[in-house]
Protein backbone atom coordinates (compact mmCIF):
# COMPACT_ATOMS: atom_id res chain seq x y z
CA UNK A 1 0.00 0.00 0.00
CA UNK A 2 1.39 3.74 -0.97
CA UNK A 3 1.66 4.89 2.32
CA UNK A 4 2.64 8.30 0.78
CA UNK A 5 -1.22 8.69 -0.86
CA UNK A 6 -3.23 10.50 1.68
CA UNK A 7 -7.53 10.23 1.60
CA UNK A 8 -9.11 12.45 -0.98
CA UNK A 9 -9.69 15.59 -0.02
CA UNK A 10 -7.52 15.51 3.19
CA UNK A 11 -5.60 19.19 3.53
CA UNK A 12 -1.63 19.05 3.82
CA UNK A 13 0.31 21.71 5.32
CA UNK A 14 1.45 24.26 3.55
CA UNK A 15 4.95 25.06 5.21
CA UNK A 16 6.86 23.59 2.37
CA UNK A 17 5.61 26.49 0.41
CA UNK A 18 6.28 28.62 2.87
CA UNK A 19 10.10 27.82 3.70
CA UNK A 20 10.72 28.22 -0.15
CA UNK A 21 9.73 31.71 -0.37
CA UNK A 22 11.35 32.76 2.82
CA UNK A 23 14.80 31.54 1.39
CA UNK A 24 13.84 34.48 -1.95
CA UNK A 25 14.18 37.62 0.54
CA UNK A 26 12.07 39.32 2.58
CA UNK A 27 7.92 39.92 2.33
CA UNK A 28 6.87 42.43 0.05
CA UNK A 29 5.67 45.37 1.75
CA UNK A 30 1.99 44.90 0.68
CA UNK A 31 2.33 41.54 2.70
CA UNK A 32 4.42 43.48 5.65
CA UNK A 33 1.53 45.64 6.35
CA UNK A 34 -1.04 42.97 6.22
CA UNK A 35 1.38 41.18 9.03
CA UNK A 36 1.71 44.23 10.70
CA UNK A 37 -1.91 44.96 10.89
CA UNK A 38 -3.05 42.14 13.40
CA UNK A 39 -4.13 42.40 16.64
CA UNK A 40 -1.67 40.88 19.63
CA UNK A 41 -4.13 38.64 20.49
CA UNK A 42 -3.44 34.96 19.77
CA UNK A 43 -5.47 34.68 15.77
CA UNK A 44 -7.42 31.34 15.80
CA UNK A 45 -5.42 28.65 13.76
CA UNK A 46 -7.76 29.84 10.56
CA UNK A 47 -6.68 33.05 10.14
CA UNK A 48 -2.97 32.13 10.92
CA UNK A 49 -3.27 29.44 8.26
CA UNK A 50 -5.19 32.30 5.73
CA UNK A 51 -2.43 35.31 6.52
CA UNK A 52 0.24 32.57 6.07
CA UNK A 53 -1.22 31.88 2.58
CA UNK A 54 -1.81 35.34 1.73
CA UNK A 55 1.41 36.56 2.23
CA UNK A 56 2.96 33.16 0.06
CA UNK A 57 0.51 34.17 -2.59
CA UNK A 58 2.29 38.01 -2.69
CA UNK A 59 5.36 36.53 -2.56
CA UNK A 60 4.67 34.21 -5.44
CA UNK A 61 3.38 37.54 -7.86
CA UNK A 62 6.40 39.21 -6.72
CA UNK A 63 9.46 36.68 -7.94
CA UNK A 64 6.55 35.25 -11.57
CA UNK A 65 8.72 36.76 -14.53
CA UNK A 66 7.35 38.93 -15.45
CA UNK A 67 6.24 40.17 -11.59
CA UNK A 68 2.82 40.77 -11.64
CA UNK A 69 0.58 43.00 -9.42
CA UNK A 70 -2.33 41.91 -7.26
CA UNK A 71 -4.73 44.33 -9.78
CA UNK A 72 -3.42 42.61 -13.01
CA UNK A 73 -3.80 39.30 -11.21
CA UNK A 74 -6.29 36.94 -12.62
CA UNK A 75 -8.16 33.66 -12.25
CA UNK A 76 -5.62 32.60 -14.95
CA UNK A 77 -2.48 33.30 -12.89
CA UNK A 78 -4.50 32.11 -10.00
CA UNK A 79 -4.45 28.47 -11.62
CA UNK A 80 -0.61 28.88 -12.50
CA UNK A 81 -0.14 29.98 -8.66
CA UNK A 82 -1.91 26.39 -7.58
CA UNK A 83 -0.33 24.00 -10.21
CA UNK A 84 3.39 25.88 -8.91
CA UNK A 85 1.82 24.90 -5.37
CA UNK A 86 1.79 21.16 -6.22
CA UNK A 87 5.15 20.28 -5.62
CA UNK A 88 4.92 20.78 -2.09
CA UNK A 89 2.07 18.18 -2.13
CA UNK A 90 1.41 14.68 -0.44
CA UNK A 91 -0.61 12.88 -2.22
CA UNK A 92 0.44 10.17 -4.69
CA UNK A 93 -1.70 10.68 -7.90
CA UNK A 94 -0.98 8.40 -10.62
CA UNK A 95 -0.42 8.88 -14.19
CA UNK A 96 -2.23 7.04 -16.87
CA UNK A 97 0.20 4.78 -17.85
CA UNK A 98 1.09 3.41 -14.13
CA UNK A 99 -0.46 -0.31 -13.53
CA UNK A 100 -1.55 1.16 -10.54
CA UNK A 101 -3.54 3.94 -11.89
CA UNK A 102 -7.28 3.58 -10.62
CA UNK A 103 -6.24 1.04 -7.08
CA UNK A 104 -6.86 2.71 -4.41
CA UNK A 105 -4.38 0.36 -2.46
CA UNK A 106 -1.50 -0.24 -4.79
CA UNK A 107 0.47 -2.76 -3.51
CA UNK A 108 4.11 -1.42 -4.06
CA UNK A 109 5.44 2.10 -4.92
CA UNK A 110 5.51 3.97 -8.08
CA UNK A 111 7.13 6.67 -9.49
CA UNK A 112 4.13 8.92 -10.24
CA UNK A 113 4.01 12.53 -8.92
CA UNK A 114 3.18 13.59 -5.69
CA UNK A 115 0.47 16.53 -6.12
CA UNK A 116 -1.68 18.70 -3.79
CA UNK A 117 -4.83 16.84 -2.93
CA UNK A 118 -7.81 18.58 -4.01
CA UNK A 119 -9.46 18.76 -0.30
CA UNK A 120 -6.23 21.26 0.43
CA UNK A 121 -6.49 23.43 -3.06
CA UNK A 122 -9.79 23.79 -2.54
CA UNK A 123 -9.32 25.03 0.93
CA UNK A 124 -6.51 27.21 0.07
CA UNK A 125 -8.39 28.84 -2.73
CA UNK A 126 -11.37 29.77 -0.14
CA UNK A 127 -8.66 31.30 2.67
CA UNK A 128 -7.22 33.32 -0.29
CA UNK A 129 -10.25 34.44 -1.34
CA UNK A 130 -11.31 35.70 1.77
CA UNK A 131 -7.92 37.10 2.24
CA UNK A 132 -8.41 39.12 -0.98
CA UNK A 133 -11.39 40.99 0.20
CA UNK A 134 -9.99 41.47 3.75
CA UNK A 135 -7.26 43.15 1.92
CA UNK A 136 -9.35 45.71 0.42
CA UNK A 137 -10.28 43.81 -2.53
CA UNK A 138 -13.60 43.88 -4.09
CA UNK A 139 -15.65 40.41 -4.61
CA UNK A 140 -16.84 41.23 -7.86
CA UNK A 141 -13.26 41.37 -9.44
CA UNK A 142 -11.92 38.52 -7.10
CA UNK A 143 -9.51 36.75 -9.12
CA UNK A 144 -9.95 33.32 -6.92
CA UNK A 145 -13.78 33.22 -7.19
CA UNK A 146 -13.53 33.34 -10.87
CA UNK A 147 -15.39 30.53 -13.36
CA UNK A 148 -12.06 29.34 -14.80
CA UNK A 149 -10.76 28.16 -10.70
CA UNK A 150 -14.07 26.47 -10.07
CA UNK A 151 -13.41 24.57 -13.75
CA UNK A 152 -10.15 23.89 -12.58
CA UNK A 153 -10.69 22.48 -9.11
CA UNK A 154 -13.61 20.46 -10.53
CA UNK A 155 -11.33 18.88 -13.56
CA UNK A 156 -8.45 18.27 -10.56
CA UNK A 157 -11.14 16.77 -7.90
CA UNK A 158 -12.31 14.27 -10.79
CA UNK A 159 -8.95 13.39 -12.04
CA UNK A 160 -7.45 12.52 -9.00
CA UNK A 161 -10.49 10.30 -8.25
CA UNK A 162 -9.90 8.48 -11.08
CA UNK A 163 -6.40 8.54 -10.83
CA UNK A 164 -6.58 7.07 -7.37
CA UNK A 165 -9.74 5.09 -7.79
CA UNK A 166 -11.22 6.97 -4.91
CA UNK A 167 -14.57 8.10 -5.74
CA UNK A 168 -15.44 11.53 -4.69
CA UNK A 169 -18.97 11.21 -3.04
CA UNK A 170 -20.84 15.06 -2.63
CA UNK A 171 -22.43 15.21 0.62
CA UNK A 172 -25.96 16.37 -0.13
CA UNK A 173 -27.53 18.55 3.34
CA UNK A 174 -31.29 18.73 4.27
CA UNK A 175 -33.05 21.62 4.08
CA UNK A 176 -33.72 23.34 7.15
CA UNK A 177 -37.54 23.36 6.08
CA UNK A 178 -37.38 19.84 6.03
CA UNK A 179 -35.52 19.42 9.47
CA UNK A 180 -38.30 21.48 10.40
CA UNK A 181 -41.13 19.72 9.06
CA UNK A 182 -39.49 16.58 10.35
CA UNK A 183 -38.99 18.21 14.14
CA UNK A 184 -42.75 19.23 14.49
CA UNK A 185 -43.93 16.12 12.87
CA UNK A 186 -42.01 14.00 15.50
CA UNK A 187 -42.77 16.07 18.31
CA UNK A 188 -46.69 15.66 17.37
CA UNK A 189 -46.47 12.50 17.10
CA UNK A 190 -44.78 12.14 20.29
CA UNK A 191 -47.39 14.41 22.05
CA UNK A 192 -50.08 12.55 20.41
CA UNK A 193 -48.84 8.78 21.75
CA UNK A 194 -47.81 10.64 25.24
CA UNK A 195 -51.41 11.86 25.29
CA UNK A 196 -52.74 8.44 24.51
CA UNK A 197 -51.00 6.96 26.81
CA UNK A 198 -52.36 9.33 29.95
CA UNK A 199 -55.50 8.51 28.54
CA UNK A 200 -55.38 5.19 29.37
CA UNK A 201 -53.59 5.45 32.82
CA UNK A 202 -56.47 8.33 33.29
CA UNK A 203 -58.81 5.05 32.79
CA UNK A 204 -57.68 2.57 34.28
CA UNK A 205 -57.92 4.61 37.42
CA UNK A 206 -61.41 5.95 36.56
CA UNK A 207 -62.45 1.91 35.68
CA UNK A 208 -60.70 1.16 38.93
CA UNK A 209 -62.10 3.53 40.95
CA UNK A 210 -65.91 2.73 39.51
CA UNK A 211 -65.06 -1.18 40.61
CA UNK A 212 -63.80 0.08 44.32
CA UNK A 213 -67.59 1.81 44.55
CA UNK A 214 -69.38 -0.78 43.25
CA UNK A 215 -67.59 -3.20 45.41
CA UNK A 216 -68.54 -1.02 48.86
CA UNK A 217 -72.04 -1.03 47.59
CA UNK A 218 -72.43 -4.61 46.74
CA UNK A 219 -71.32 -5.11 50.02
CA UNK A 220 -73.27 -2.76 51.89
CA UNK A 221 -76.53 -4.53 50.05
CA UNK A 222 -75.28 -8.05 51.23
CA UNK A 223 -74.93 -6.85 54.54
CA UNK A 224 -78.30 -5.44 54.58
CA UNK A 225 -79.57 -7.88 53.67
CA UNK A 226 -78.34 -10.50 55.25
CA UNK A 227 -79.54 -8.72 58.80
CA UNK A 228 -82.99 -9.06 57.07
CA UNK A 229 -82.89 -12.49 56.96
CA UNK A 230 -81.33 -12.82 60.35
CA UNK A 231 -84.35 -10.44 62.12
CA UNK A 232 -87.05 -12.96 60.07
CA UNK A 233 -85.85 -16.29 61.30
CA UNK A 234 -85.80 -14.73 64.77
């Protein structure tokens, strides 16, 4: 089994990325300020994770040839940013011509490339976006929400499924109308079998308590009578 070939979808850390650009010189000082610009308080592991990408992403415009600017940036240079980002992946993906290609537990190694998984550029496209507009960007002209990414993560997502013979299954989420619908439904009929149930308890003790008082007055007849009887033979 490749023990290198991680699940589908699983995100891989990043700091591979990140130790290469900090051996090309310092931040640029767009990504200076935006590292300046945080509060002291401890950020939640999100936002680390999302500044961390942002300022690799600057870095990365600053040393393409020719260096391009976050305004000239587009969804195209956005793909050429992730496909440079795959050779700090994990995840064994295997060409078409590997006997392995489509096993989803090969049983020896292979040579094929180790890529990003989709799970992680998918993931990294969504911090970066959000990044962008933090940044002062506007969402309209956000380079990583354009059609041509979602294409691209979509064509990579479905390769590497077939690649690694791990289908990708969507996870499809009820409505909250539904969960609703469902709630009320189950909490009538609840009500309804609680309120049954009282019923009968409710009863049982009015049968019972009918049986106690005609009990005392059978009795009370018997008694009667039976002093009757007594006072005749007398």
């Amino acid at each position: 089994m490749d023990s290198t070939a991680s699940s589908l979808g699983a995100p891989e850390p990043s700091g591979g990325a990140e130790d290469h650009f900090s051996m090309r010189g310092p931040l640029p000082a767009s990504a200076a300020v935006a590292e300046g610009s945080t509060s002291p308080a401890a950020p939640s592991r999100y936002e680390s994770q999302k500044r961390r990408d942002w300022n690799i992403f600057l870095q990365y415009l600053e040393n393409h040839k020719p260096p391009l600017t976050l305004e000239r940036c587009s969804g195209a240079h956005v793909i050429e940013f992730l496909k440079y980002m795959d050779q700090f992946g994990k995840t064994k993906v295997h060409v078409a011509s590997c006997p392995y290609f489509g096993d989803p537990n090969p049983p020896a190694p292979c040579t094929c490339p180790l890529k990003q998984a989709w799970g992680s550029l998918d993931a990294l496209i969504g911090r970066l976006r959000a990044a962008y507009e933090m940044n002062g960007g506007q969402q309209v002209s956000n380079p990583f929400g354009a059609k041509a990414v979602r294409i691209y993560l979509r064509e990579v997502r479905e390769s590497h499924a077939k690649a690694r013979g791990i289908p990708h299954e969507k996870k499809r989420k009820r409505s909250s109308s539904s969960t609703a619908t469902a709630a009320v439904t189950s909490g009538g009929t609840l009500s309804a079998e609680a309120n049954q149930q009282v019923g009968v308890n409710s009863g049982g003790a009015a049968g019972a308590t009918s049986a106690a008082g005609d009990a005392n007055k059978e009795g009370e007849g018997t008694a009667a009578g039976g002093g009757k009887t007594v006072g005749s033979t007398n």
